[in-house]
N, C-alpha and C. Protein backbone atom coordinates (compact mmCIF):
# COMPACT_ATOMS: atom_id res chain seq x y z
N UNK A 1 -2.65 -9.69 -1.55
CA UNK A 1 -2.65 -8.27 -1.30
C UNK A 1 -1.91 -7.53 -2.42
N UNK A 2 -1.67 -8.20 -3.58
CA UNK A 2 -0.55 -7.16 -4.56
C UNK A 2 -1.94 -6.28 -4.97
N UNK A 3 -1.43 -4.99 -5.48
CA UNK A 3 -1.91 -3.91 -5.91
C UNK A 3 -1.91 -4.38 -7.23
N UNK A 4 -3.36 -3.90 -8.22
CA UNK A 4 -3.04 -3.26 -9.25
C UNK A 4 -2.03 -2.67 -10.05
N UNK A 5 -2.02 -1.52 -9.46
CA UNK A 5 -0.74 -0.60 -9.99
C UNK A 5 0.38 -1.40 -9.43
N UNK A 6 1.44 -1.04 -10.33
CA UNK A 6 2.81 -1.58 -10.06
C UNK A 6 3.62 -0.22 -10.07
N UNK A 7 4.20 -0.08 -9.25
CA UNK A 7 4.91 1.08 -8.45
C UNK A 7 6.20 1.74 -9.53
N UNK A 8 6.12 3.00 -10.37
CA UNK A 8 7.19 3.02 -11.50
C UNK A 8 7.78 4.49 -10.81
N UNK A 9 8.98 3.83 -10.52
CA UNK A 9 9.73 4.35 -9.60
C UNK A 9 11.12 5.77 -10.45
N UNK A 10 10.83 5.51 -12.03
CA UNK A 10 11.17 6.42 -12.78
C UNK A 10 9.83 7.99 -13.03
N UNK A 11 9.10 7.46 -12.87
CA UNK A 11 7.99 8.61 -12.67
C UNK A 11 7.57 9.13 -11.56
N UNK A 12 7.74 8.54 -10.68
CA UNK A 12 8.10 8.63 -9.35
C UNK A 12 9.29 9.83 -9.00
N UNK A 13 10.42 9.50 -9.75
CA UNK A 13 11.53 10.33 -9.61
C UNK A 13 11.18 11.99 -9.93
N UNK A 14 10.44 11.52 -11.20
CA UNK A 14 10.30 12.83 -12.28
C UNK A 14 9.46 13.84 -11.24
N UNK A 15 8.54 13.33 -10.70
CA UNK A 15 7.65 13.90 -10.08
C UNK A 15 7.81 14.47 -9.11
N UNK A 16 8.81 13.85 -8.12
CA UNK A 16 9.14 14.17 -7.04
C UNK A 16 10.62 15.40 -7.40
N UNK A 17 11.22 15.05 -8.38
CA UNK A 17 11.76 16.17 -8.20
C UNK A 17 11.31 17.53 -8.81
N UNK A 18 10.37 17.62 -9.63
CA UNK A 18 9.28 18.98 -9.88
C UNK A 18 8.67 19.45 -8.94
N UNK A 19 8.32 18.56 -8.09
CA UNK A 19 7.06 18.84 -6.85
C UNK A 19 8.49 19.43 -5.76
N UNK A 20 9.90 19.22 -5.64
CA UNK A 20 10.35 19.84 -5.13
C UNK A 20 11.26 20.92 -5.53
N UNK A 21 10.97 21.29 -6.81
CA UNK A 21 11.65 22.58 -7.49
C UNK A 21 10.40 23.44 -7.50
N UNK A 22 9.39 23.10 -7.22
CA UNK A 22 7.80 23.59 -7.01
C UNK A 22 7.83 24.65 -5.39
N UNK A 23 8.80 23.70 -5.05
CA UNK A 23 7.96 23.86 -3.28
C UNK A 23 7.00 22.79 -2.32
N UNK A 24 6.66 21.94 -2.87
CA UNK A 24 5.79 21.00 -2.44
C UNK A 24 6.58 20.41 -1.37
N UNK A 25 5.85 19.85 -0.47
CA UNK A 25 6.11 19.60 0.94
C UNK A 25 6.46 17.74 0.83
N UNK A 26 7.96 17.78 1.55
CA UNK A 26 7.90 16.16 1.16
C UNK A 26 7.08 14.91 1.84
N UNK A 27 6.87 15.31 2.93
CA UNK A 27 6.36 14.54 3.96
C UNK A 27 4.98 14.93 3.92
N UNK A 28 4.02 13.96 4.70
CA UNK A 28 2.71 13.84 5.06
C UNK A 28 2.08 12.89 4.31
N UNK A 29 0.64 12.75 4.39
CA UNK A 29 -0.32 12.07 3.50
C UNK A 29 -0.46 12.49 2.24
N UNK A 30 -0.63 13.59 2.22
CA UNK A 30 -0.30 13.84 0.70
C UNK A 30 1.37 14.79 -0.09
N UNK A 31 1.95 14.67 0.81
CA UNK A 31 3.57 14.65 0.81
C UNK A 31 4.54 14.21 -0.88
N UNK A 32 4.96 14.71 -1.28
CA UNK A 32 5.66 13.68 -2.88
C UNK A 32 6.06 12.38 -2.16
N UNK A 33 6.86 11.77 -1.13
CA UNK A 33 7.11 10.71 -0.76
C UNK A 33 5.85 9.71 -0.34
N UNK A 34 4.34 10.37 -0.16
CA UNK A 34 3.37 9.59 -0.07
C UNK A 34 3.43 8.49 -1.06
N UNK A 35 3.84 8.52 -2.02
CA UNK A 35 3.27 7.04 -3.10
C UNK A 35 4.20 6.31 -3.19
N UNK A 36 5.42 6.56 -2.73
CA UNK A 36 6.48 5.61 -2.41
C UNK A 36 6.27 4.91 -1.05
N UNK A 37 5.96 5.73 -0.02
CA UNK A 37 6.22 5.03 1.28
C UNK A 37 4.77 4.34 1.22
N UNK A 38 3.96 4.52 0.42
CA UNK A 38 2.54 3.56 0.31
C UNK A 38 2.49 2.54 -0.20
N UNK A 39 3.73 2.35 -1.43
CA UNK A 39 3.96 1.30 -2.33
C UNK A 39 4.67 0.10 -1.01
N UNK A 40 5.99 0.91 -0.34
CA UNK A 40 6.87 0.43 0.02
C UNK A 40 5.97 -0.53 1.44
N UNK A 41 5.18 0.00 2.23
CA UNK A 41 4.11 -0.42 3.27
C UNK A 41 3.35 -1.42 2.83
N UNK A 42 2.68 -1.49 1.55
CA UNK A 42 1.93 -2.76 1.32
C UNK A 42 2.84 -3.75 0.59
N UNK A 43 3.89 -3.32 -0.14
CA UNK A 43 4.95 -4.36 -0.66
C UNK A 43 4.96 -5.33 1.01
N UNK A 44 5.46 -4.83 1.81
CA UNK A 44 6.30 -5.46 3.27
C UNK A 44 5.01 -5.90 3.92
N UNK A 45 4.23 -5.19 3.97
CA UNK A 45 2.69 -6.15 4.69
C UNK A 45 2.44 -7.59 3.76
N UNK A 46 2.73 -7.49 2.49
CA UNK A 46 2.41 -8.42 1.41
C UNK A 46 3.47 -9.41 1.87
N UNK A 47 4.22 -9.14 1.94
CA UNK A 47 5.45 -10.44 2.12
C UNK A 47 5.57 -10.94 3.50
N UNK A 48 5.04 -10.06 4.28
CA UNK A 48 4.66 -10.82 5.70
C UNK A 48 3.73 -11.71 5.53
N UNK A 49 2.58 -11.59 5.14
CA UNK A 49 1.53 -12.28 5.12
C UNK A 49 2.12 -13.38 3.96
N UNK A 50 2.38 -13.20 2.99
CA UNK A 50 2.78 -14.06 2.37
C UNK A 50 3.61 -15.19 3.24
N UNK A 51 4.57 -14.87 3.94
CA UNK A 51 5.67 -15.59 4.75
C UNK A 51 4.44 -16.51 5.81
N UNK A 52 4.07 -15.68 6.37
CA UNK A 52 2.84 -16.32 7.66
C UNK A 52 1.98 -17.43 6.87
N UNK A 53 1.35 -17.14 6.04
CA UNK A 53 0.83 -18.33 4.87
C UNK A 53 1.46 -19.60 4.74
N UNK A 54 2.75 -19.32 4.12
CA UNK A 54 4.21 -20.42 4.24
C UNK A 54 4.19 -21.30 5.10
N UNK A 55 4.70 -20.20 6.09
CA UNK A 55 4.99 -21.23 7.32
C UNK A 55 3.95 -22.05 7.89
N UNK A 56 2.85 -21.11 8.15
CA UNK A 56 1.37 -21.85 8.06
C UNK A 56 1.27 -23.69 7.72
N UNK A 57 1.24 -23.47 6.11
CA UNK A 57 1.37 -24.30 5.43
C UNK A 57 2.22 -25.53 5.29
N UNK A 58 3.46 -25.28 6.09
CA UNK A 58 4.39 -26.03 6.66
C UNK A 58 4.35 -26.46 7.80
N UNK A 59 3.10 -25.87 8.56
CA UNK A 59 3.01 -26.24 9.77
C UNK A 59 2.23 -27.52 9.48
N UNK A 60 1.19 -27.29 8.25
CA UNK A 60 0.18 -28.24 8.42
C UNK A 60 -1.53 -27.78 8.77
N UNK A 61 -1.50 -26.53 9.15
CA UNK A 61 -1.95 -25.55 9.95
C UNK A 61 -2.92 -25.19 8.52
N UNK A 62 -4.66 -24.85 9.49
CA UNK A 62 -4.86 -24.13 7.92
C UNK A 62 -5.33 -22.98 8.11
N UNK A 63 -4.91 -22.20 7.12
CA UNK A 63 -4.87 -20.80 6.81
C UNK A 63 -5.01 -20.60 5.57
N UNK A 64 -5.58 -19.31 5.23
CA UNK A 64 -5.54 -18.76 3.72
C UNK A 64 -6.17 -17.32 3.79
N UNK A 65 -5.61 -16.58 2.79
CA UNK A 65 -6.14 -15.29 2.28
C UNK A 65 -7.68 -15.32 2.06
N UNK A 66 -8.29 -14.53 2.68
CA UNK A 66 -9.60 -14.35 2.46
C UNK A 66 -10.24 -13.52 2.34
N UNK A 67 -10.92 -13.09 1.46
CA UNK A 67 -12.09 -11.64 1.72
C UNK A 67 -11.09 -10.88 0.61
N UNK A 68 -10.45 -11.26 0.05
CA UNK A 68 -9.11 -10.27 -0.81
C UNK A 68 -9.31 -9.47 -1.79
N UNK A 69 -10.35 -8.50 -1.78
CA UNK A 69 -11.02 -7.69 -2.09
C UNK A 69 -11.15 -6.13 -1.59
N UNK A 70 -11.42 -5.11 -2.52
CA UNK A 70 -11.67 -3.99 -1.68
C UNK A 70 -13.06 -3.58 -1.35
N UNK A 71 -12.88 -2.87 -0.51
CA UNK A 71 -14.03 -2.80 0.66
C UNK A 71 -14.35 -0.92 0.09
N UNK A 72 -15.25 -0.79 0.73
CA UNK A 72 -15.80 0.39 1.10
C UNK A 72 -16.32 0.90 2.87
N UNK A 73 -15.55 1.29 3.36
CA UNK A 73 -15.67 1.74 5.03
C UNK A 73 -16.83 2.53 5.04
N UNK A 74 -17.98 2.36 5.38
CA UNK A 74 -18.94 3.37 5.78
C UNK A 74 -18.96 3.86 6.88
N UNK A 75 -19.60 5.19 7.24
CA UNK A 75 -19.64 5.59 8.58
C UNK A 75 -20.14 6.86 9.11
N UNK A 76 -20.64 7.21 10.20
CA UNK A 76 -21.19 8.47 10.91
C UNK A 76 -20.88 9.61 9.79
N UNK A 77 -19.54 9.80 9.85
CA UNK A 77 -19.09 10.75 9.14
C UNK A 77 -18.67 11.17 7.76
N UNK A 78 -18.64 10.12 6.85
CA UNK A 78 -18.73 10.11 5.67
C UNK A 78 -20.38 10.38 5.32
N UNK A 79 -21.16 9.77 5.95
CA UNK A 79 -22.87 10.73 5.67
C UNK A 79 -23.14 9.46 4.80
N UNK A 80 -22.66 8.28 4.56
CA UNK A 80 -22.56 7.10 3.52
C UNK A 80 -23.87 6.14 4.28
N UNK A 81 -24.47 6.32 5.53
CA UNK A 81 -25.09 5.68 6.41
C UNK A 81 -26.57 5.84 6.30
């Protein structure tokens, strides 16, 4: 599950503090703290699953990452159908 992008937490800074000498709203989906708390959510999903794998693996047990790819969600409402 690692991302592409690697999370640069000095541009990050820069940004977030313009976007709040701006006025920009910190919170929400598209919030200045959105790309941190997005980084920070799949970092911790990543190391869970990573851990569950582990132990898995120590169990003897089989398991593995699969499908580890991105997808495209189609649907009613995207009109993608």
């Amino acid at each position: 599950m690692k991302t592409n992008e690697s999370f640069n937490f000095e541009r990050f800074k820069e940004e977030a503090m313009q976007g709040l000498y701006e006025g920009k709203k910190m919170g929400g989906t598209d919030g200045l703290f959105a790309p941190m708390l997005k980084h920070l959510l799949e970092s911790m999903l990543e190391g869970e699953l990573n851990n569950h794998l582990e132990e898995s693996k120590a169990a003897r047990e089989s398991n593995r990452k699969n499908g580890k790819t991105k997808k495209t969600v189609r649907s009613l409402q995207s009109g993608h159908l």
